[in-house]
PDB file of N, CA and C in Angstrom:
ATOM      1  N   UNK A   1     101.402  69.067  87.010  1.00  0.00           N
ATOM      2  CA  UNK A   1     100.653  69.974  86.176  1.00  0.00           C
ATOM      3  C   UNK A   1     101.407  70.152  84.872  1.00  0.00           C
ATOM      4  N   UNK A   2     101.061  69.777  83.633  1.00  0.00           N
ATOM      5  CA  UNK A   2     101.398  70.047  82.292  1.00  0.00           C
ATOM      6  C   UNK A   2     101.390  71.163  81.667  1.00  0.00           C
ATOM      7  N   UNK A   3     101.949  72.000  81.308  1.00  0.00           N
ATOM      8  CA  UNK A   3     102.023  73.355  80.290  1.00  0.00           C
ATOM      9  C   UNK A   3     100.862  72.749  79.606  1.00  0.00           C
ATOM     10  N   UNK A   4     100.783  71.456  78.593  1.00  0.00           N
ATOM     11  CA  UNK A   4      99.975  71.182  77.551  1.00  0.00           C
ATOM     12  C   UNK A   4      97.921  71.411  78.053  1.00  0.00           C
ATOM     13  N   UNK A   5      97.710  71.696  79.368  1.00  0.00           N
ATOM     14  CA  UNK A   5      96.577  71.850  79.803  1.00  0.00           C
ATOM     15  C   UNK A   5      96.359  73.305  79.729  1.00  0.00           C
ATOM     16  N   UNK A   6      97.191  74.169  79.228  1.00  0.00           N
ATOM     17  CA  UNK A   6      96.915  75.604  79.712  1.00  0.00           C
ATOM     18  C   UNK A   6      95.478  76.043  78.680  1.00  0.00           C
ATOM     19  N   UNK A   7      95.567  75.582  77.608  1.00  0.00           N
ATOM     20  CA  UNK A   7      94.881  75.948  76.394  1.00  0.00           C
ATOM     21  C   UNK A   7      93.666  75.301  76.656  1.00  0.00           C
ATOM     22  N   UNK A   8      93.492  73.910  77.188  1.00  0.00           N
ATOM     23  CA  UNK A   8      91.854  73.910  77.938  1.00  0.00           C
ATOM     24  C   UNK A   8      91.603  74.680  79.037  1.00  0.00           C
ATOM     25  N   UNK A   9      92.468  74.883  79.623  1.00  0.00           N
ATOM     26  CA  UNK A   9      91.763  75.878  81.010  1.00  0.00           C
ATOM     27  C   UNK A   9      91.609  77.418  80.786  1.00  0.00           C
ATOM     28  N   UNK A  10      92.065  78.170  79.245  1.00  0.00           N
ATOM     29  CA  UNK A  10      91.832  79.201  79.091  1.00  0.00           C
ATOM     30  C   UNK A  10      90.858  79.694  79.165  1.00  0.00           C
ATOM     31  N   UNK A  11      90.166  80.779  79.747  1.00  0.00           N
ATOM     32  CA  UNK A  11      88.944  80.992  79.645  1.00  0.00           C
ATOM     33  C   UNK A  11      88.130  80.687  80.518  1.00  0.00           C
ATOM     34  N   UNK A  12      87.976  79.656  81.521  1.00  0.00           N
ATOM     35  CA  UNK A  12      87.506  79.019  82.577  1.00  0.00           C
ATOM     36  C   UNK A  12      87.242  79.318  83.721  1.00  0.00           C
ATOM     37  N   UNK A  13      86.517  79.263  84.813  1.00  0.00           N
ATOM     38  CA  UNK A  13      86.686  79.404  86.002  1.00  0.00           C
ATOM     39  C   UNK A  13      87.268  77.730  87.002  1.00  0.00           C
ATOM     40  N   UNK A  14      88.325  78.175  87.459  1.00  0.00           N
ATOM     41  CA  UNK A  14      88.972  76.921  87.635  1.00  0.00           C
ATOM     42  C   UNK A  14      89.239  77.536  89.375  1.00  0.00           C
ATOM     43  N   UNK A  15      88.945  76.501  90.291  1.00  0.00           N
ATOM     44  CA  UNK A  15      88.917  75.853  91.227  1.00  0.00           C
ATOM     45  C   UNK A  15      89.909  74.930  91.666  1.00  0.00           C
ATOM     46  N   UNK A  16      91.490  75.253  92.074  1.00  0.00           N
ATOM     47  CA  UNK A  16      92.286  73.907  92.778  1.00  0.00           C
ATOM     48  C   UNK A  16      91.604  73.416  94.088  1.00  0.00           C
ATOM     49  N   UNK A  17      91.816  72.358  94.202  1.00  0.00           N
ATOM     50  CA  UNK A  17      91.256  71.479  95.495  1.00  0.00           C
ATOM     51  C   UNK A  17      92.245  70.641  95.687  1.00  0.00           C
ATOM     52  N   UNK A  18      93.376  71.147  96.521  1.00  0.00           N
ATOM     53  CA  UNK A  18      94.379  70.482  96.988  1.00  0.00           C
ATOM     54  C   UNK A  18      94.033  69.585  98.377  1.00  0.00           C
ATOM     55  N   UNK A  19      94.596  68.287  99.264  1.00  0.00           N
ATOM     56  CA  UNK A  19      94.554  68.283 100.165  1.00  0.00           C
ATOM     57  C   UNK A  19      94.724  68.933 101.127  1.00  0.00           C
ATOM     58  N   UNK A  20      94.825  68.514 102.676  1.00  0.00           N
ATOM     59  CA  UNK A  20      94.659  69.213 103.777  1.00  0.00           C
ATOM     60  C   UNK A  20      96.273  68.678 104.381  1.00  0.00           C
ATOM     61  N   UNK A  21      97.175  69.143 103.799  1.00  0.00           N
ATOM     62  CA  UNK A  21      98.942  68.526 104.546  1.00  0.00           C
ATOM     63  C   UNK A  21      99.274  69.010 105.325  1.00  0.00           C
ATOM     64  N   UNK A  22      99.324  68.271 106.383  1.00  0.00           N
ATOM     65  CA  UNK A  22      99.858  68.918 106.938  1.00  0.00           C
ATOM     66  C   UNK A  22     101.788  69.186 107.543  1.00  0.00           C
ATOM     67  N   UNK A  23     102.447  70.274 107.617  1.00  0.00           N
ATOM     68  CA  UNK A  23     103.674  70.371 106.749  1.00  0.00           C
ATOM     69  C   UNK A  23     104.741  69.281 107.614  1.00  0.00           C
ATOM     70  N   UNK A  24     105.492  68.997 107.008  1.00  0.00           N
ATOM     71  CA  UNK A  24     106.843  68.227 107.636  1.00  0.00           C
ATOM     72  C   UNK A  24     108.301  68.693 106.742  1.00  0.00           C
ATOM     73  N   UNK A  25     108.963  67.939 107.724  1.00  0.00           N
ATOM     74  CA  UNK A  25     110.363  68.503 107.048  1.00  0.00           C
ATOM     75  C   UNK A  25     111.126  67.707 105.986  1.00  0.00           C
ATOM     76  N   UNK A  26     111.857  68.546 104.885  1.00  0.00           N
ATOM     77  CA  UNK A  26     112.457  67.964 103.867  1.00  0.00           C
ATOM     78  C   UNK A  26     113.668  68.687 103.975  1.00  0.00           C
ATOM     79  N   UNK A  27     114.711  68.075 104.202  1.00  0.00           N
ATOM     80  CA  UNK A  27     116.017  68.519 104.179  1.00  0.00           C
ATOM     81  C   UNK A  27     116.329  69.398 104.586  1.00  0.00           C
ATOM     82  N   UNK A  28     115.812  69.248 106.418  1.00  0.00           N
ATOM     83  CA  UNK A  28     115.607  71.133 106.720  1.00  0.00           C
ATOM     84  C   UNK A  28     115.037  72.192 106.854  1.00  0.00           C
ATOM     85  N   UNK A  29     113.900  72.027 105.601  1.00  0.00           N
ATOM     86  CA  UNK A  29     113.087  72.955 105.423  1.00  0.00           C
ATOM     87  C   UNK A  29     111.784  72.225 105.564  1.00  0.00           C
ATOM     88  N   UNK A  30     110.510  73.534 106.252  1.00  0.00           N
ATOM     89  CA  UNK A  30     109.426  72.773 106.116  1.00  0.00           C
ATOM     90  C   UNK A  30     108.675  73.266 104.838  1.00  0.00           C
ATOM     91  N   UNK A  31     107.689  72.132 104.950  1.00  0.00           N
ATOM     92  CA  UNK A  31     107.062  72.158 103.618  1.00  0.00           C
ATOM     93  C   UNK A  31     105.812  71.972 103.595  1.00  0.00           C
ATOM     94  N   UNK A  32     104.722  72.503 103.007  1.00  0.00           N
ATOM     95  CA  UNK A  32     103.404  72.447 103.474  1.00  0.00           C
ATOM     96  C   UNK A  32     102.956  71.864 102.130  1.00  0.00           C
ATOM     97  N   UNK A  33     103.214  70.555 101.624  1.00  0.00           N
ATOM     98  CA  UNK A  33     102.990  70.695 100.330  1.00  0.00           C
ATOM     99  C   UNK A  33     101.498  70.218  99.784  1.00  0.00           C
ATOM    100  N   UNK A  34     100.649  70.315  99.859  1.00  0.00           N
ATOM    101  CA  UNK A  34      99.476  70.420  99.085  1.00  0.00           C
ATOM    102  C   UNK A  34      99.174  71.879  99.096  1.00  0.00           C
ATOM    103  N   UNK A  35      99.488  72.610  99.770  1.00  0.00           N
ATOM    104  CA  UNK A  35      99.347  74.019  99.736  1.00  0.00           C
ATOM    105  C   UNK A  35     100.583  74.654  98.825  1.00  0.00           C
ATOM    106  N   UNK A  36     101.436  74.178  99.007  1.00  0.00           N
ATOM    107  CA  UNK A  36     102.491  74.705  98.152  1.00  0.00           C
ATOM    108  C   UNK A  36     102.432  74.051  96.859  1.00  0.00           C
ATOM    109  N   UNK A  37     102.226  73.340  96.934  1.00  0.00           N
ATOM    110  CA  UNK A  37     101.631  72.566  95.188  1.00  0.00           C
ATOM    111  C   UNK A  37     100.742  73.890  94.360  1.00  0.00           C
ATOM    112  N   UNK A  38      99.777  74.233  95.188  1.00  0.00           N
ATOM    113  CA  UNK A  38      98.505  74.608  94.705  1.00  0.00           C
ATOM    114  C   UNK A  38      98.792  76.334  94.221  1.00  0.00           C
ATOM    115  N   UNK A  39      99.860  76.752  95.537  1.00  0.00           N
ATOM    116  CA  UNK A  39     100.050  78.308  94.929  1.00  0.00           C
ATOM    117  C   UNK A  39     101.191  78.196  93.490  1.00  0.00           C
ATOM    118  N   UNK A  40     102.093  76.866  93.536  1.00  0.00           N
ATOM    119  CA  UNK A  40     102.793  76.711  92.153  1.00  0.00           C
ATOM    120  C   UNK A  40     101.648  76.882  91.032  1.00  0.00           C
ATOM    121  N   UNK A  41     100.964  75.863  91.091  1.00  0.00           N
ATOM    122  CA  UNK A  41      99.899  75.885  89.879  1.00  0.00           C
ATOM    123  C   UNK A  41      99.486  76.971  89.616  1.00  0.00           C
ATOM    124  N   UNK A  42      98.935  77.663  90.265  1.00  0.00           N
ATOM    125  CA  UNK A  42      98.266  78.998  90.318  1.00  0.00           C
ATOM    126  C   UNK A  42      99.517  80.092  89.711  1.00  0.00           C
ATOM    127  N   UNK A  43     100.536  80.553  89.822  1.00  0.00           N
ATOM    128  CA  UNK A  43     101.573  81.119  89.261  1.00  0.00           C
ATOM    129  C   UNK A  43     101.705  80.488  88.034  1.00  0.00           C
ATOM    130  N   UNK A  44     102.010  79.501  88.007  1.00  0.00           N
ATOM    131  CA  UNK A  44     101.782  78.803  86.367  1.00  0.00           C
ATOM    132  C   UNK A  44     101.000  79.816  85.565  1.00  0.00           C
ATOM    133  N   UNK A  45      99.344  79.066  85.813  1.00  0.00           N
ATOM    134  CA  UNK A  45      98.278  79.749  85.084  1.00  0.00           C
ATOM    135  C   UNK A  45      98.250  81.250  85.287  1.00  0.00           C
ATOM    136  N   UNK A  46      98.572  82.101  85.897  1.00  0.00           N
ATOM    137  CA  UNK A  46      98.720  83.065  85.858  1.00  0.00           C
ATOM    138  C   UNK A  46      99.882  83.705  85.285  1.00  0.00           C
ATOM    139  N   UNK A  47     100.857  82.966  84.450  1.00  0.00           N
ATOM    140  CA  UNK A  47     102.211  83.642  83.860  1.00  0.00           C
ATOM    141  C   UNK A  47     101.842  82.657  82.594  1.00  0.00           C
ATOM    142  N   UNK A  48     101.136  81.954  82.161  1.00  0.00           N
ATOM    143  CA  UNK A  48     100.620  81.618  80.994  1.00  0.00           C
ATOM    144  C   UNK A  48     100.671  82.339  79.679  1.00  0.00           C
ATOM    145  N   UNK A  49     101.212  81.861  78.701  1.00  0.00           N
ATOM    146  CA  UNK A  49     100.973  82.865  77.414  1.00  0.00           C
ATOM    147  C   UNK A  49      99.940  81.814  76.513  1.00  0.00           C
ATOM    148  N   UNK A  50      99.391  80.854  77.026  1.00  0.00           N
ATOM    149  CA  UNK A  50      98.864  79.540  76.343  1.00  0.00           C
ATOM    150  C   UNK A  50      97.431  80.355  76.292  1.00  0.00           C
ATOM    151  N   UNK A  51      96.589  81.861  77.226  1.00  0.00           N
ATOM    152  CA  UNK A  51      95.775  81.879  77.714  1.00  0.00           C
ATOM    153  C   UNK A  51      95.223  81.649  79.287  1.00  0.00           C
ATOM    154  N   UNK A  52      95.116  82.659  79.581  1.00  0.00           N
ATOM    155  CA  UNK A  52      94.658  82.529  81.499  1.00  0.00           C
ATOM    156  C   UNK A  52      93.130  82.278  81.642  1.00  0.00           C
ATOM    157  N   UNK A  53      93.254  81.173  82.744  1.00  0.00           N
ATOM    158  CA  UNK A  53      91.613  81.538  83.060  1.00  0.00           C
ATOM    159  C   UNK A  53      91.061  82.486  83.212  1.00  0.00           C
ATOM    160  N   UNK A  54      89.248  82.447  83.019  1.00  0.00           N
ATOM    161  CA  UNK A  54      88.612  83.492  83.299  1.00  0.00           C
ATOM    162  C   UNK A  54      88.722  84.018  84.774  1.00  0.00           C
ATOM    163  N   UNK A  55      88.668  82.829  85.570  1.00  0.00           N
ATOM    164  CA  UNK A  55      89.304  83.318  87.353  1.00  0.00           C
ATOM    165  C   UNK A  55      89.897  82.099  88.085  1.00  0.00           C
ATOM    166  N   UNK A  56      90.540  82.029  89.022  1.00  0.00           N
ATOM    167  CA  UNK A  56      91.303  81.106  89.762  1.00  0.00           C
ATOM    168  C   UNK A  56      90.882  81.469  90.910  1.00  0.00           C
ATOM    169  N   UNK A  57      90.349  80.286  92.070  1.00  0.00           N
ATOM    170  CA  UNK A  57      89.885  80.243  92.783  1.00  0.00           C
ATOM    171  C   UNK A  57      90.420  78.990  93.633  1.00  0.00           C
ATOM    172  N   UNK A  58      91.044  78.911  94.898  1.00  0.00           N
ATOM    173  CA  UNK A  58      91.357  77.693  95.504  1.00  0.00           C
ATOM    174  C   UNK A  58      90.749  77.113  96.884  1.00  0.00           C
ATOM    175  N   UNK A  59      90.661  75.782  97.151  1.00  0.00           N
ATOM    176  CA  UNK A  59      89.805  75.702  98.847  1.00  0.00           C
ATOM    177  C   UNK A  59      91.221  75.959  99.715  1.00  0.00           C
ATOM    178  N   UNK A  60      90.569  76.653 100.655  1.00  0.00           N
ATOM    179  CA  UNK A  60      91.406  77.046 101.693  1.00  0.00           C
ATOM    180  C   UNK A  60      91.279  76.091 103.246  1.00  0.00           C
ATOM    181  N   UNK A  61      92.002  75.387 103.382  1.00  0.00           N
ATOM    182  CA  UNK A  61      91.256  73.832 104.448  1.00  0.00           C
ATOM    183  C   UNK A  61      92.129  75.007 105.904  1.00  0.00           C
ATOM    184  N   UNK A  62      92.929  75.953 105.884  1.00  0.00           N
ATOM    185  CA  UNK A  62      93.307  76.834 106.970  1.00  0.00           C
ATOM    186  C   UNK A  62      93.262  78.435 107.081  1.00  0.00           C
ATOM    187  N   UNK A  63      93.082  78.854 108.278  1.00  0.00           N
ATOM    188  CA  UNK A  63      93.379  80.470 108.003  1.00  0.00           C
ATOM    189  C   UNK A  63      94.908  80.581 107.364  1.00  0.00           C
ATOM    190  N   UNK A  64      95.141  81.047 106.133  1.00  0.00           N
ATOM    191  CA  UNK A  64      96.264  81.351 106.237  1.00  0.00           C
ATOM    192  C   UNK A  64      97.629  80.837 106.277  1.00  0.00           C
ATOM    193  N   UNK A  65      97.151  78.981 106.844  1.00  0.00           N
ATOM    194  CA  UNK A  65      98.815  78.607 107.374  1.00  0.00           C
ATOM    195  C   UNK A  65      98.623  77.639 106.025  1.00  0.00           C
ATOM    196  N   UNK A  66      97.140  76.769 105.048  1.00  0.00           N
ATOM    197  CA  UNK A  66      97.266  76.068 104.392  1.00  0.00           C
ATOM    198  C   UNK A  66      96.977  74.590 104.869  1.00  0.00           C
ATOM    199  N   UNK A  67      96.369  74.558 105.897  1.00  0.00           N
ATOM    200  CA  UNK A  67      96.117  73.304 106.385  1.00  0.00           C
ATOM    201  C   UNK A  67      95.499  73.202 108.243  1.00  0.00           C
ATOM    202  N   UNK A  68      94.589  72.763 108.093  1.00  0.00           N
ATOM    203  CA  UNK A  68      93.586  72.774 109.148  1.00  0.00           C
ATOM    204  C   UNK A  68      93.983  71.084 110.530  1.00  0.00           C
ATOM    205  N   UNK A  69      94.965  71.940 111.628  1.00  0.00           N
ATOM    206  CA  UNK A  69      95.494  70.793 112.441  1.00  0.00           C
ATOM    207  C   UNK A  69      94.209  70.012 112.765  1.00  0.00           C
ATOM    208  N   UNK A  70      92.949  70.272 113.304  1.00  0.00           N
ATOM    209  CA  UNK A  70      91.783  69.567 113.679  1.00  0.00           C
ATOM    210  C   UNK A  70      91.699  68.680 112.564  1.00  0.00           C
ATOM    211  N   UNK A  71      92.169  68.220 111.438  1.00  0.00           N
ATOM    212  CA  UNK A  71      91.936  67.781 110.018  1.00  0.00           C
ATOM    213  C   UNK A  71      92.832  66.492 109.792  1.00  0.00           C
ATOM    214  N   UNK A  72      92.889  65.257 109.854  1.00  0.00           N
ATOM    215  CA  UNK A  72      94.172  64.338 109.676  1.00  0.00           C
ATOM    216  C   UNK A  72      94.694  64.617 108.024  1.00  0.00           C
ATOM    217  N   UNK A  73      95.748  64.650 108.198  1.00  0.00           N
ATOM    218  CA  UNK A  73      97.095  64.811 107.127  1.00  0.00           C
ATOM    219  C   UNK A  73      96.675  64.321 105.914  1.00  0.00           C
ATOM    220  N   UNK A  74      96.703  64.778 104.846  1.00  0.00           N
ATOM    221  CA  UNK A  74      95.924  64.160 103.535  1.00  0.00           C
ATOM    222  C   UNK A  74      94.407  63.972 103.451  1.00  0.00           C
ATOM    223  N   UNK A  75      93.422  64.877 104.270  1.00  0.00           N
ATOM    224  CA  UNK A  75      92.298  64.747 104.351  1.00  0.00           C
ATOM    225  C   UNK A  75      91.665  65.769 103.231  1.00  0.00           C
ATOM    226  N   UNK A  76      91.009  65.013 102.626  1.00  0.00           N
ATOM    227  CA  UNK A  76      90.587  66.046 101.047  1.00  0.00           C
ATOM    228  C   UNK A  76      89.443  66.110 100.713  1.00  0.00           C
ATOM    229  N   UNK A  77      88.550  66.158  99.700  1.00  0.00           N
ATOM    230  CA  UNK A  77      87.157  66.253  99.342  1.00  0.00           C
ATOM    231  C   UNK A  77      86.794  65.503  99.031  1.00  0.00           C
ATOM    232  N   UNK A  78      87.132  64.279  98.815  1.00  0.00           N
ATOM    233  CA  UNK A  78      86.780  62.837  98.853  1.00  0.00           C
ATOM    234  C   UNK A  78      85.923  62.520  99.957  1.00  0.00           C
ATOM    235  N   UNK A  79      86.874  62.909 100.857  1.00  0.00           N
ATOM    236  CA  UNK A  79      86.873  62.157 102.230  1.00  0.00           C
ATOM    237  C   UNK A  79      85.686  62.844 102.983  1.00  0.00           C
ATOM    238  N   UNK A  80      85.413  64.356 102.878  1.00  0.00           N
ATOM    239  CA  UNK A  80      84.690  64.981 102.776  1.00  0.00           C
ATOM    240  C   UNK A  80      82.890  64.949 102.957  1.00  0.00           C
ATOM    241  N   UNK A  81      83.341  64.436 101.352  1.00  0.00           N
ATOM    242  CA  UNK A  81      81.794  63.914 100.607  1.00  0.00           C
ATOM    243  C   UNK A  81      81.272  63.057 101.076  1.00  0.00           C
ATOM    244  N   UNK A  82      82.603  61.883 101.714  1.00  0.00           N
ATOM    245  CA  UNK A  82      82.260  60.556 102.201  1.00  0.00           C
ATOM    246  C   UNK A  82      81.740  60.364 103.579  1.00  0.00           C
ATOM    247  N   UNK A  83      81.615  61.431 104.308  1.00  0.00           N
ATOM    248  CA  UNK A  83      81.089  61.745 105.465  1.00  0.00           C
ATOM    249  C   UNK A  83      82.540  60.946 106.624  1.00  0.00           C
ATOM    250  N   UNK A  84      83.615  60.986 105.784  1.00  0.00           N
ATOM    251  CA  UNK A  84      84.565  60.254 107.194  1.00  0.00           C
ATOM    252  C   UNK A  84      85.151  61.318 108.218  1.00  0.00           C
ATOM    253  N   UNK A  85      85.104  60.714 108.889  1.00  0.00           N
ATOM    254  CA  UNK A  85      85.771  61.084 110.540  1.00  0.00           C
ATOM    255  C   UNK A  85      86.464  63.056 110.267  1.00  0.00           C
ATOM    256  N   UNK A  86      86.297  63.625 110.763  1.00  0.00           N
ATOM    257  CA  UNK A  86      86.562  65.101 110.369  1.00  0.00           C
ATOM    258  C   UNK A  86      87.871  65.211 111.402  1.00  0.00           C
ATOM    259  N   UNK A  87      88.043  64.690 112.382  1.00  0.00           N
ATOM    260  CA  UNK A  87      88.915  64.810 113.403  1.00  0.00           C
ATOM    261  C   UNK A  87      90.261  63.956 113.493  1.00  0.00           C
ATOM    262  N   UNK A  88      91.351  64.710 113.604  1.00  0.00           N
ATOM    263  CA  UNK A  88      92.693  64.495 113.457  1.00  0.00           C
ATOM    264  C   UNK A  88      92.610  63.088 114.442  1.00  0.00           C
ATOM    265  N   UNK A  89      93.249  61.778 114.458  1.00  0.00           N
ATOM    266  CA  UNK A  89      93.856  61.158 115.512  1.00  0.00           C
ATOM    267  C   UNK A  89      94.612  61.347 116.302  1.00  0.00           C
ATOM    268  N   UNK A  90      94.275  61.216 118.167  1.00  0.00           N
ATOM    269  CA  UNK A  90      94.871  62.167 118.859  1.00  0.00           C
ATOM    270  C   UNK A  90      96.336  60.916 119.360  1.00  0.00           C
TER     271      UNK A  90
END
């Protein structure tokens, strides 16, 4: 995400649509990162002096945890649209 985008998204109603990750470990720590991507961005645009959107709005693929286990790992709105397989490989 670029600082240099803040000034088109001022004003906007903007929508992140992150994937569906589900989390693994990085040095220890876990990491849920398409969900953690998405609340960075969102703090971004919201500590903006470039101009804030009119509202920020994100898809939520879990209650709460950021990622839906019934869902295979990187499953997004692509995949979605494309009518593929909705169900994790068991």
């Amino acid at each position: 995400f670029l600082e240099s985008w803040y000034p088109l998204l001022s004003g906007k109603s903007i929508t992140l649509l992150y994937d569906n990750d589900h989390p693994r470990e990085n040095n220890g720590k876990i990491v849920k990162t398409g969900y953690d991507s998405m609340q960075r961005v969102a703090m971004l645009l919201a500590k903006s002096t470039d101009g804030q959107p009119a509202s920020l709005s994100f898809l939520d693929w879990g209650k709460g945890e950021g990622y839906d286990k019934g869902l295979p790992n990187g499953y997004d709105v692509r995949d979605w649209l494309a009518g593929k397989d909705q169900h994790a490989a068991d």
